[in-house]
Protein backbone atom coordinates (compact mmCIF):
# COMPACT_ATOMS: atom_id res chain seq x y z
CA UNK A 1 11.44 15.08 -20.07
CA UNK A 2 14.29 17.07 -21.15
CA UNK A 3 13.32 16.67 -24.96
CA UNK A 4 9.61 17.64 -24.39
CA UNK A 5 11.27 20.99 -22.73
CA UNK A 6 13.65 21.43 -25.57
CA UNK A 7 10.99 21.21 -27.94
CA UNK A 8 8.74 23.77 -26.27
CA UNK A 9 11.51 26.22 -25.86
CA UNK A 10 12.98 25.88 -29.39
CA UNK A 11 9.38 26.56 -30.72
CA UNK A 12 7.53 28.98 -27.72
CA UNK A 13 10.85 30.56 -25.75
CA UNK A 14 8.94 33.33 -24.58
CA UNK A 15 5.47 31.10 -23.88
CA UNK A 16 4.83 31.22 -20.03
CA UNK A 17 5.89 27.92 -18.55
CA UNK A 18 5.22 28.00 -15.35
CA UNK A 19 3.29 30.28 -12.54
CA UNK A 20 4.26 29.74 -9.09
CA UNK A 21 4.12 32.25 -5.83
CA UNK A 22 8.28 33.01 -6.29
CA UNK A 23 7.84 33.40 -9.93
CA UNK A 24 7.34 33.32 -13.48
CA UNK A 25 9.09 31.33 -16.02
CA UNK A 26 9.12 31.06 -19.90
CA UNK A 27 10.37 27.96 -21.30
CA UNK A 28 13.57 29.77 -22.21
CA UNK A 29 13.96 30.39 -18.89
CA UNK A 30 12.99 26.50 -18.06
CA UNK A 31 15.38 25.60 -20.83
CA UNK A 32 18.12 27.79 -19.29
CA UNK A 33 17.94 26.66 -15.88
CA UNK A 34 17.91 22.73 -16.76
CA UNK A 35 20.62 23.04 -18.71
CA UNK A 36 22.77 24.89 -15.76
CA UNK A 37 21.47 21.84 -13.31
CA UNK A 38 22.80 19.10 -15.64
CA UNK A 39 26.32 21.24 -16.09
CA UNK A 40 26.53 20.68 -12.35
CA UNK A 41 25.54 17.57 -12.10
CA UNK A 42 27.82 16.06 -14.40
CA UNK A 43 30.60 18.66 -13.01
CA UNK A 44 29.94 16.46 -9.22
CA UNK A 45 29.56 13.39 -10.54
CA UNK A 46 26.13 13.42 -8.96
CA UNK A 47 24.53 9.92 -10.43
CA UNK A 48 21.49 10.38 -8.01
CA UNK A 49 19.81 12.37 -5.26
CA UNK A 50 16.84 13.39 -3.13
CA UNK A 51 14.96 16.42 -4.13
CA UNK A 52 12.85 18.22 -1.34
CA UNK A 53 11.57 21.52 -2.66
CA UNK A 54 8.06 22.72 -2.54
CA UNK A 55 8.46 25.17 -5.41
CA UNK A 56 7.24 23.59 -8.98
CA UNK A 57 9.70 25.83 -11.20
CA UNK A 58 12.77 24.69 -9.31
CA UNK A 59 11.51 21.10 -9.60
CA UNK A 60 11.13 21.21 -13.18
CA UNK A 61 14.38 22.46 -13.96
CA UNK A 62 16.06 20.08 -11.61
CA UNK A 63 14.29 16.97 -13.14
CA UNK A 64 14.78 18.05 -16.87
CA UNK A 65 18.25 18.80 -15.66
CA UNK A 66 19.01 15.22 -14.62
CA UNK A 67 17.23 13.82 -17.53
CA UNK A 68 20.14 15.18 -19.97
CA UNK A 69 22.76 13.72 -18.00
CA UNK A 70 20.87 10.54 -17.01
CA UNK A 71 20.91 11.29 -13.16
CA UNK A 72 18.35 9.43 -11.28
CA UNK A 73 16.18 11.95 -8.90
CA UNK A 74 13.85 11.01 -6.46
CA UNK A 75 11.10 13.79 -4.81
CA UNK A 76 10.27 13.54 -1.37
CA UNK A 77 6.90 15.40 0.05
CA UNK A 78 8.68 18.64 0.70
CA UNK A 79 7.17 19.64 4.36
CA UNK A 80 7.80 15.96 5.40
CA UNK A 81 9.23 16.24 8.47
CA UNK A 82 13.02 15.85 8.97
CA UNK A 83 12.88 12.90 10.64
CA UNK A 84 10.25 11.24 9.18
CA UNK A 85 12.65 11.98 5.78
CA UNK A 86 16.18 10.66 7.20
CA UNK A 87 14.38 7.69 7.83
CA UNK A 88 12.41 7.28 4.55
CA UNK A 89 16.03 8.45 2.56
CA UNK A 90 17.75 5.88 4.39
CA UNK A 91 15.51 3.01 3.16
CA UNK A 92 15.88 4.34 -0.55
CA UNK A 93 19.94 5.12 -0.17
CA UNK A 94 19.95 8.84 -0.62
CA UNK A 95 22.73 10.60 0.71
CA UNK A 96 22.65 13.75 -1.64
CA UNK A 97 19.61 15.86 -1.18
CA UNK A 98 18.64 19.31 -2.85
CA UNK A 99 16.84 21.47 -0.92
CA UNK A 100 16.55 25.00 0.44
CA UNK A 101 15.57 23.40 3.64
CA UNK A 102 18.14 23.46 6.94
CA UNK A 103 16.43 21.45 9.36
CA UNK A 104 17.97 18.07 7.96
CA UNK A 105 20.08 16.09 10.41
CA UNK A 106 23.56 15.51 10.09
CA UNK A 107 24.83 12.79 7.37
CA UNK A 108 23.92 14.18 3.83
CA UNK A 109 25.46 15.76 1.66
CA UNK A 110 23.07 19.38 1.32
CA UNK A 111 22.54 21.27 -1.98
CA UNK A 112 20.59 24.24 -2.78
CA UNK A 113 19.45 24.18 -6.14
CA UNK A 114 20.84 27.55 -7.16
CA UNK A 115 24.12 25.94 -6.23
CA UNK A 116 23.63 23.69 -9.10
CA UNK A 117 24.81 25.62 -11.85
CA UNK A 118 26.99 25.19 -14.23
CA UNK A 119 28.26 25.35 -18.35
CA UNK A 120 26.46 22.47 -20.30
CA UNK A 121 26.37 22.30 -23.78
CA UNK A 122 25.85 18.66 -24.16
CA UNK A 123 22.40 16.78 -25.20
CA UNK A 124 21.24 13.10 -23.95
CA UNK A 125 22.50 10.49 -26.42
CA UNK A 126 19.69 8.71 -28.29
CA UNK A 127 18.86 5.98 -26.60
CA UNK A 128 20.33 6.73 -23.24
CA UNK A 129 18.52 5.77 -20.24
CA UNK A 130 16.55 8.94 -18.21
CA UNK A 131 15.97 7.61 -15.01
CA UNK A 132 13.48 8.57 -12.24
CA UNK A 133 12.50 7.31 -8.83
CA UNK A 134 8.81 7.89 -8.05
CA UNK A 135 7.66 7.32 -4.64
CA UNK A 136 4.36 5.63 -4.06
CA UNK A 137 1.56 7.78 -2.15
CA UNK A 138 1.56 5.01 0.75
CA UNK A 139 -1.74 5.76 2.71
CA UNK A 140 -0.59 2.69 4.61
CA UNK A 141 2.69 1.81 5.65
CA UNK A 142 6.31 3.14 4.50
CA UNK A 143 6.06 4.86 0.88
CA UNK A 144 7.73 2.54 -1.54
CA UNK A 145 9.41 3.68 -4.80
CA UNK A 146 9.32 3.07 -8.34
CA UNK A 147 11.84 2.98 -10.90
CA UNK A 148 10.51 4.50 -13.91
CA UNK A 149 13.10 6.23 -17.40
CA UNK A 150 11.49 9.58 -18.49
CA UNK A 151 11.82 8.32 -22.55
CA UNK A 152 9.29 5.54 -21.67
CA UNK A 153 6.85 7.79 -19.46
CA UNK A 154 7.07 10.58 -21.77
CA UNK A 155 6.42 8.30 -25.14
CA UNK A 156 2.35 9.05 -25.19
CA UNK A 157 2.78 12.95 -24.32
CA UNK A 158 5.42 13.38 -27.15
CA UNK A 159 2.32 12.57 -29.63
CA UNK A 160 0.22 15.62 -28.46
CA UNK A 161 -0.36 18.73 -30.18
CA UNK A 162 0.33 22.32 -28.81
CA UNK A 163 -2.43 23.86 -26.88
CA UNK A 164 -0.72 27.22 -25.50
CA UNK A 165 -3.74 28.61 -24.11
CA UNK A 166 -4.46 25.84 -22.01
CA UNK A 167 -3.42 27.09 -18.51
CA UNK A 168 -3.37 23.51 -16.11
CA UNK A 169 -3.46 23.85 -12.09
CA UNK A 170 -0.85 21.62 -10.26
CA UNK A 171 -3.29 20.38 -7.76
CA UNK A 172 -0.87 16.99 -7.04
CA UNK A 173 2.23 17.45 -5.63
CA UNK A 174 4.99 17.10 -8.44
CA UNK A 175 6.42 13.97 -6.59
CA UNK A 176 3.43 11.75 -6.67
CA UNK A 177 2.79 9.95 -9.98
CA UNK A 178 -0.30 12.14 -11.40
CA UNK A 179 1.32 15.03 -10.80
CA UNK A 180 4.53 13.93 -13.02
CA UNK A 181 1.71 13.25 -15.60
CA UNK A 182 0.81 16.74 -15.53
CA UNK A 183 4.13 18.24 -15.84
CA UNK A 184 4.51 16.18 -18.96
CA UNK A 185 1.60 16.97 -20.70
CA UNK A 186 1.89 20.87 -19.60
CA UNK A 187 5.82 20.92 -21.69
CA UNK A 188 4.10 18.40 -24.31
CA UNK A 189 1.41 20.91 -25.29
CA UNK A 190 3.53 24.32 -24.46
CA UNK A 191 0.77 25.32 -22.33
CA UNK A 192 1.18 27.03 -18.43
CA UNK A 193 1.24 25.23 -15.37
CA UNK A 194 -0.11 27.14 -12.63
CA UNK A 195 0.86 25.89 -9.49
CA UNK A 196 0.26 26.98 -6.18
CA UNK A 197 2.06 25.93 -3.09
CA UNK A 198 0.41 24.95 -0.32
CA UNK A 199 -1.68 22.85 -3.03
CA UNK A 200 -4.50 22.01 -0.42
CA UNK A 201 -8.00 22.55 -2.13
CA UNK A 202 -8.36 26.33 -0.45
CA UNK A 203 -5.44 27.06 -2.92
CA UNK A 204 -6.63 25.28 -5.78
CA UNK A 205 -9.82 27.48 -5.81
CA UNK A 206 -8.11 30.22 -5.29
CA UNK A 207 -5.75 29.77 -8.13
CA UNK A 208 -9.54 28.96 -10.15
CA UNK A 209 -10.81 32.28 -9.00
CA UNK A 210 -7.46 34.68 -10.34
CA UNK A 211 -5.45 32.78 -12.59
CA UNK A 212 -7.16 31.88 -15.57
CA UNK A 213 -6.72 28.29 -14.80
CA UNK A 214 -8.70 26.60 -17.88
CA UNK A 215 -7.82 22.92 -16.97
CA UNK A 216 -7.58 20.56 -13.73
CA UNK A 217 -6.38 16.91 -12.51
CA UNK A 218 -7.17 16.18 -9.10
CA UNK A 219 -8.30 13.28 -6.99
CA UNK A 220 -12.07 13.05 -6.17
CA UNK A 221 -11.57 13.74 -2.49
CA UNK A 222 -9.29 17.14 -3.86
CA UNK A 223 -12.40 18.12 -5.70
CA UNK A 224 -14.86 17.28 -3.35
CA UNK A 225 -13.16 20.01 -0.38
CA UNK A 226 -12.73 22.72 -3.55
CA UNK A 227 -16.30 22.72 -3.79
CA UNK A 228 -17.03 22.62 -0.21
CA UNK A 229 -14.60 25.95 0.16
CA UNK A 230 -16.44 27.29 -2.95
CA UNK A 231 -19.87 26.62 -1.40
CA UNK A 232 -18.89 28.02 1.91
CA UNK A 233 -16.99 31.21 0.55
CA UNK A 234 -20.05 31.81 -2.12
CA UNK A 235 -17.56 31.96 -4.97
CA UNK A 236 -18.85 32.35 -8.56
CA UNK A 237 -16.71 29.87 -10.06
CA UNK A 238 -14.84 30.41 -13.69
CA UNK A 239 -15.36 28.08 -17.09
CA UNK A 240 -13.05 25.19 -17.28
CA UNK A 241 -12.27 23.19 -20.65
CA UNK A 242 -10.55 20.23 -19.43
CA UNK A 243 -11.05 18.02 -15.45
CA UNK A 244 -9.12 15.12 -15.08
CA UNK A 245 -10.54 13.20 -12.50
CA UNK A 246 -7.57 9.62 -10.66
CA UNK A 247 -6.13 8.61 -8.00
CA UNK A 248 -9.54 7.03 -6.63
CA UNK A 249 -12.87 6.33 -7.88
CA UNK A 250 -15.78 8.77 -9.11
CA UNK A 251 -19.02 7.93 -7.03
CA UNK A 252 -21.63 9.41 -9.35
CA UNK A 253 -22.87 11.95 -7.31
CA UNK A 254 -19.86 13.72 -7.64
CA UNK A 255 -19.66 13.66 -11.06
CA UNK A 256 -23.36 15.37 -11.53
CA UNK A 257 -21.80 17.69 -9.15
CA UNK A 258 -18.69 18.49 -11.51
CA UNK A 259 -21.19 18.64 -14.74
CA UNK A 260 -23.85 21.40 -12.67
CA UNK A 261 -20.24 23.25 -11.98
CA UNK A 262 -18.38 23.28 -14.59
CA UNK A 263 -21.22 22.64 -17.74
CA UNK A 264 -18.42 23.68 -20.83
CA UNK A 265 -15.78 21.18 -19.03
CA UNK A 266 -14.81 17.75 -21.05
CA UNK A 267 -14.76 15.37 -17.82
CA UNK A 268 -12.23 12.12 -17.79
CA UNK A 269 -11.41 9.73 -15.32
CA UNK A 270 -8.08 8.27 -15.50
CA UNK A 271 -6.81 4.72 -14.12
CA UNK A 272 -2.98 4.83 -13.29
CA UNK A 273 -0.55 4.47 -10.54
CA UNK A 274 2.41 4.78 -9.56
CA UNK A 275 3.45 1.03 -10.28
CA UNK A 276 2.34 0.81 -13.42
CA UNK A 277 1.46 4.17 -15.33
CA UNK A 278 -1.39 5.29 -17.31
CA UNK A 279 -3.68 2.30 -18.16
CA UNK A 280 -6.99 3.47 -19.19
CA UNK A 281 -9.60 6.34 -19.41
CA UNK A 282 -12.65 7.23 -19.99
CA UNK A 283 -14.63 10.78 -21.08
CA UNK A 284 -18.29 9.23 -20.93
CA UNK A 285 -19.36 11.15 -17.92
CA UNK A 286 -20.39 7.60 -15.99
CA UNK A 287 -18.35 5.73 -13.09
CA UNK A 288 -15.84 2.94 -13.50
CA UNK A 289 -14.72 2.11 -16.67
CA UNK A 290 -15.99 0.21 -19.83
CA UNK A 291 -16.14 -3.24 -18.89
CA UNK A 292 -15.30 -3.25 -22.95
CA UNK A 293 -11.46 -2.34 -22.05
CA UNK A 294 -10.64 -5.36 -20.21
CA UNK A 295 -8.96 -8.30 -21.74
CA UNK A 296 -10.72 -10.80 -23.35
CA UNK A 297 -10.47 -13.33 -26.31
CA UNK A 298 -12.21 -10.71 -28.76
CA UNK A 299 -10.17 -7.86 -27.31
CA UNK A 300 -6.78 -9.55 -26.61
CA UNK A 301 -4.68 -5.88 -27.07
CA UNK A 302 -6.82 -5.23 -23.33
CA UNK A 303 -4.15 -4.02 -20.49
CA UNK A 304 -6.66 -5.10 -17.40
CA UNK A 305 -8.91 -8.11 -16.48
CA UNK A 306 -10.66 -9.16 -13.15
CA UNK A 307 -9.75 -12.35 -11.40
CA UNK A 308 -11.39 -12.87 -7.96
CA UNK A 309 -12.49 -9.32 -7.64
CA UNK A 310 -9.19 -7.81 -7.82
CA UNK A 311 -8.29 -5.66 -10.92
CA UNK A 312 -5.10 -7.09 -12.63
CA UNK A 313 -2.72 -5.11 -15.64
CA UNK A 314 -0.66 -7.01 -17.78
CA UNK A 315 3.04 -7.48 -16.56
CA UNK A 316 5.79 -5.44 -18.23
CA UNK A 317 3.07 -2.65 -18.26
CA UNK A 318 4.68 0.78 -16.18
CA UNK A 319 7.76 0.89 -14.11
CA UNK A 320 11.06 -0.96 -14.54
CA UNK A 321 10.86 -2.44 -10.59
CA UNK A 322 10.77 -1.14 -7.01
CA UNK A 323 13.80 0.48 -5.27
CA UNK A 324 15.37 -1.82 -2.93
CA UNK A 325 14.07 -4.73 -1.85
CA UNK A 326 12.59 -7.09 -5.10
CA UNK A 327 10.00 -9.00 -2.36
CA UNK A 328 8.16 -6.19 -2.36
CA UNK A 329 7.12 -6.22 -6.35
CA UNK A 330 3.37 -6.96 -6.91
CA UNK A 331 1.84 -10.12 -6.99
CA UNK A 332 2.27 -11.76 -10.65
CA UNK A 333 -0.34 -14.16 -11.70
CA UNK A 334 0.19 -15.94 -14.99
CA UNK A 335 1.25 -13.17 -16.65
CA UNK A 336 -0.65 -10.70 -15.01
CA UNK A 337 -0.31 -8.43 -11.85
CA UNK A 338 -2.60 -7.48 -9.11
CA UNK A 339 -3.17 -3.81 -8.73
CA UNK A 340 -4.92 -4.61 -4.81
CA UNK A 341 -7.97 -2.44 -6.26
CA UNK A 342 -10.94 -4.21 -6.09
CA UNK A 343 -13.70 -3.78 -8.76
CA UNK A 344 -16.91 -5.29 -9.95
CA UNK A 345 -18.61 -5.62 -13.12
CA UNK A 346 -21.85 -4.58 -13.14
CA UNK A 347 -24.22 -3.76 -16.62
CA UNK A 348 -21.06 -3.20 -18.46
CA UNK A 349 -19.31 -0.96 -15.94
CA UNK A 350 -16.00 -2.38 -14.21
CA UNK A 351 -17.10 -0.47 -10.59
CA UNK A 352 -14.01 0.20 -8.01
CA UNK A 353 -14.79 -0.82 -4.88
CA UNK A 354 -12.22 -0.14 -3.12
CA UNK A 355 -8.64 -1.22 -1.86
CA UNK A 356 -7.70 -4.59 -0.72
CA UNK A 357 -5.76 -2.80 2.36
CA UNK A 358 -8.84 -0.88 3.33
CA UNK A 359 -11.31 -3.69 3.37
CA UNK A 360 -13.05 -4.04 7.09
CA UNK A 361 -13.17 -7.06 8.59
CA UNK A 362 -16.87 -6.90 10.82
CA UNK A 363 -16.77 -10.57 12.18
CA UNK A 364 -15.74 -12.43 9.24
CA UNK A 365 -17.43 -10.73 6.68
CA UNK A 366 -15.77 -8.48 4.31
CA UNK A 367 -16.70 -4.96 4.08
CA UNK A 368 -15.55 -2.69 1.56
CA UNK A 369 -15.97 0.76 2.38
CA UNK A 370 -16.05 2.83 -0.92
CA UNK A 371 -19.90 1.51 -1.97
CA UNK A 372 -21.06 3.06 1.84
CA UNK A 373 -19.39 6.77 1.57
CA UNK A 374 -20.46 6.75 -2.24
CA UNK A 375 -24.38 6.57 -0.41
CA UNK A 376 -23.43 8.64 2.35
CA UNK A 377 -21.74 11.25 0.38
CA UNK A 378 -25.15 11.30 -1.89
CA UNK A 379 -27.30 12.41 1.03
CA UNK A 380 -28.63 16.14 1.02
CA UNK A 381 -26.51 18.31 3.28
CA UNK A 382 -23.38 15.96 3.23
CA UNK A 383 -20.11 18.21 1.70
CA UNK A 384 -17.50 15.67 2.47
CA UNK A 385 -18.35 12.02 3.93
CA UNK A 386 -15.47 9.19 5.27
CA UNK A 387 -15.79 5.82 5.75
CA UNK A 388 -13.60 3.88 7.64
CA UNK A 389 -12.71 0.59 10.00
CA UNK A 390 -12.89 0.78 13.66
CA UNK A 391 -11.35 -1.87 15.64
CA UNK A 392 -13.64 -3.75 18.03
CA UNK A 393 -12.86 -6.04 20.47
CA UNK A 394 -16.32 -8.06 19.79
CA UNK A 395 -16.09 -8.46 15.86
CA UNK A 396 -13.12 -7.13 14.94
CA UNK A 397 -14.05 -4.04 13.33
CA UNK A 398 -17.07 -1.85 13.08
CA UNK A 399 -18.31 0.24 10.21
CA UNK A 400 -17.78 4.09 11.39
CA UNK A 401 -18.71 7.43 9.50
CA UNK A 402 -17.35 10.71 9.26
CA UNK A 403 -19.18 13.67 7.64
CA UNK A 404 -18.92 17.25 7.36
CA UNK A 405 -22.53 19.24 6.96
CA UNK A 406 -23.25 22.45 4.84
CA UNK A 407 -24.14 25.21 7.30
CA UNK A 408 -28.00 24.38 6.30
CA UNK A 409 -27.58 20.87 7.38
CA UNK A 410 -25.99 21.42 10.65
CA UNK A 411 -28.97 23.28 12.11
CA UNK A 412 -30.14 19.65 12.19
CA UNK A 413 -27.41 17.08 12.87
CA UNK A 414 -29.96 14.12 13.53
CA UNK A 415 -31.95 14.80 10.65
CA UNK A 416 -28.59 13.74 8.08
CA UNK A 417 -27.77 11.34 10.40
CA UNK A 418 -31.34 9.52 10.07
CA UNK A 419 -30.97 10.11 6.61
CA UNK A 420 -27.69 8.62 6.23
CA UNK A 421 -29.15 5.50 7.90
CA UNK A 422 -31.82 5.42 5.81
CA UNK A 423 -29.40 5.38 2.93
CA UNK A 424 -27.63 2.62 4.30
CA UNK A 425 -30.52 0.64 5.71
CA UNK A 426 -31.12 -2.13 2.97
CA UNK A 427 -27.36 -3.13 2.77
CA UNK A 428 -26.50 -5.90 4.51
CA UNK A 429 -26.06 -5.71 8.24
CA UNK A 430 -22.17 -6.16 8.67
CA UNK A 431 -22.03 -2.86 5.84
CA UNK A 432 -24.50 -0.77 7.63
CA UNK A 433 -22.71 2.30 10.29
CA UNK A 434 -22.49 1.60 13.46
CA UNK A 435 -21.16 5.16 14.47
CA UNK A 436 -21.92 8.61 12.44
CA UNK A 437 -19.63 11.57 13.80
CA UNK A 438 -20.34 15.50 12.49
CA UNK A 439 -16.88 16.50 12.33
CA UNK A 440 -15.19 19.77 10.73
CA UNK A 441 -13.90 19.61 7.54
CA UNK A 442 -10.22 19.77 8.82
CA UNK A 443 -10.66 16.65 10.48
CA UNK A 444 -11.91 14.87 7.54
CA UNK A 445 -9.17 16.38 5.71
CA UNK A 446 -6.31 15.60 8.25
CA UNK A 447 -7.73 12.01 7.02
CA UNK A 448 -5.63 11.83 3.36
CA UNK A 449 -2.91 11.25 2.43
CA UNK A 450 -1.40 12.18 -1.23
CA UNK A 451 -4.68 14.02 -2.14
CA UNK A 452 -6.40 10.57 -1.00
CA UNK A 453 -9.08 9.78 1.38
CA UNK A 454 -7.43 7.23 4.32
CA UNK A 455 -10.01 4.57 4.68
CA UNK A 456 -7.78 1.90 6.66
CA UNK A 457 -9.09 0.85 9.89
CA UNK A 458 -8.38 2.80 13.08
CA UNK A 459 -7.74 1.76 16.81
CA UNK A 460 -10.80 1.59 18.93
């Protein structure tokens, strides 16, 4: 981290690094700032700490910062409420917390980050760890956290070459995993990051619309609400170059969508996670991956292979463990450990299917929910479709739907609705809705988490 900045400033000082709604940074700037962080952090002794700030050119600085001096930080979703965060902190052992926020409770130790500043003319010795904590999104459950070193995560983006006039939108918050992958490749190439705060989708395309944005990572569900609020405000939207499409899987109706939007853009889908980093991509404009990636005797350098329907990566691949608590590490099989994303291999496509913690259990019989909102989100007048569990006291669970309508299709609620049945009518009966709600697109999105669509099973 701190040598990909060090690089960029030595060769672009006055190259705009970062655009966010308090300001404007070069890379000098960047540079400047980092360097004042790690004086001050060496100055307290500070060896780690919590980091909840909302504002991506104070974030960089204070992660670049603790890179040179080897201080482990650890980003917490800024707006998380106070509570919610002593709680979460406590779990993780963070007493020391930069923020600008003053609604913490009493019992940590409370930094602004313009109080971290201080004389540093030092540089990280070669070899020295760079450690970072980086939470997991957690759309079930308490978050967990990964222990990752910056020299490790950074190897692949140190290779790249310059691309200053790419201008990439921050559509992740800079704590989850893709987002860190963004930051990295932004100071690998020199370009601008662009990054709006909220980063809700209605931002996003607003950014799209006035800042020259020419690149964009985002989850599907992200994507599929930008083009819903570009639909609804009847915005002519701008060229891209580059979309980066994780985080969850491409139904191919959205990616048709992306093409008709955005016909100059290159369009990848990356697999990755928190757990266990960047794994595998592809740029061929179809779903899934290449069943060609996985392992197998003829391709024995593979990183994944499918045992039981449940994608596996090779162990040692990613982070160096979980914070805390070594019971919670993922489930190692011969070598190999389980990702809980479940896939299937179809005509030489692995096909996600879903998460193991958001299958539905409708009396016995296993429903995964990604194949169903991948049909209903394909059905004429749908913007944004979700698919979910609902508990049942009969079977269990039941198969419910969510969708929001364009304004066309809500002249005619029961038309969609007989449509979505239609689409679901030759699965098999267990898979096929037994509730389909019109809701607002708040509600849906009030229904993710991380940038992710929640597809867990609810309470009756």
């Amino acid at each position: 981290m701190i040598g990909l900045l060090e690089k960029a400033a030595a060769e672009r000082p006055g190259q705009v690094a970062v655009v966010t709604p308090e300001a404007t940074l070069t890379y000098g700037d960047l540079l400047d700032g980092a360097r004042r962080v790690a004086g001050a952090l060496a100055e307290r002794g500070i060896e780690r700490f919590a980091v909840l700030e909302p504002d991506a050119g104070w974030v960089l600085g204070l992660l670049a910062g603790a890179a040179a001096v080897g201080s482990e930080p650890c980003q917490y979703q800024p707006d998380l409420d106070a509570a919610q965060f002593a709680e979460q902190a406590a779990a993780l052992g963070h007493t020391v917390v930069v923020t600008r926020r003053t609604d913490l409770p009493d019992g940590f130790t409370v930094l602004r980050p313009d109080e971290l500043s201080a004389p540093f003319a030092g540089t990280p010795a070669p070899g020295a760890p760079q450690p970072v904590m980086i939470r997991t999104t957690g759309t079930t459950g308490l978050p967990k956290a990964a222990r990752h070193d910056w020299t490790v995560l950074s190897r692949r983006a140190g290779a790249a070459r310059p691309h200053p006039e790419q201008r990439w939108l921050l559509a992740y918050g800079p704590q989850q995993f893709a987002g860190i992958q963004v930051l990295l490749h932004v100071l690998s190439v020199h370009a601008t990051l662009v990054a709006p705060f909220p980063r809700q989708p209605r931002d996003g395309l607003a950014a799209l619309l006035t800042q020259d944005v020419t690149c964009v990572s985002a989850t599907p569900t992200y994507w599929r609400f930008l083009l819903a609020e570009a639909r609804s405000a009847g915005a002519v939207l701008p060229r891209l170059a580059q979309i980066t499409l994780g985080g969850e899987a491409s139904s191919p109706d959205l990616l048709a969508e992306l093409h008709d939007a955005f016909p100059d853009a290159r369009i990848s889908q990356v697999y990755a996670s928190t757990e266990f980093g960047s794994i595998a991509s592809v740029r061929d404009g179809l779903p899934g991956l290449a069943a060609s990636s996985l392992w197998s005797p003829e391709h024995p350098e593979g990183q994944l292979r499918v045992e039981d329907g449940e994608l596996l990566v090779r162990a040692g691949t990613g982070m160096l463990g979980y914070a805390g608590d070594a019971a919670e590490s993922p489930r190692e099989i011969d070598g190999w450990v389980a990702t809980g994303d479940l896939v299937e291999v179809v005509d030489g496509r692995v096909l996600f299917r879903g998460r193991s913690s958001e299958v539905i259990n409708v009396g016995g019989v296993k429903v995964h929910p990604l194949p169903i909102e991948e049909r209903v989100a394909a059905v004429p007048g749908v913007q944004v479709a979700r698919v979910h569990g609902r508990a049942n006291p009969m079977v269990g669970a039941v198969v419910a739907v969510e969708v929001a309508l364009t304004a066309e299709a809500r002249a005619d609620e029961s038309a969609v609705k007989s449509a979505i049945r239609s689409a679901c009518a030759d699965l098999p009966r267990a898979w096929q809705p037994r509730s389909i709600k019109v809701v607002d697109e708040a509600v849906l999105a009030a229904a993710t988490k991380g940038g992710k669509t929640v597809r867990a099973t609810s309470p009756e």
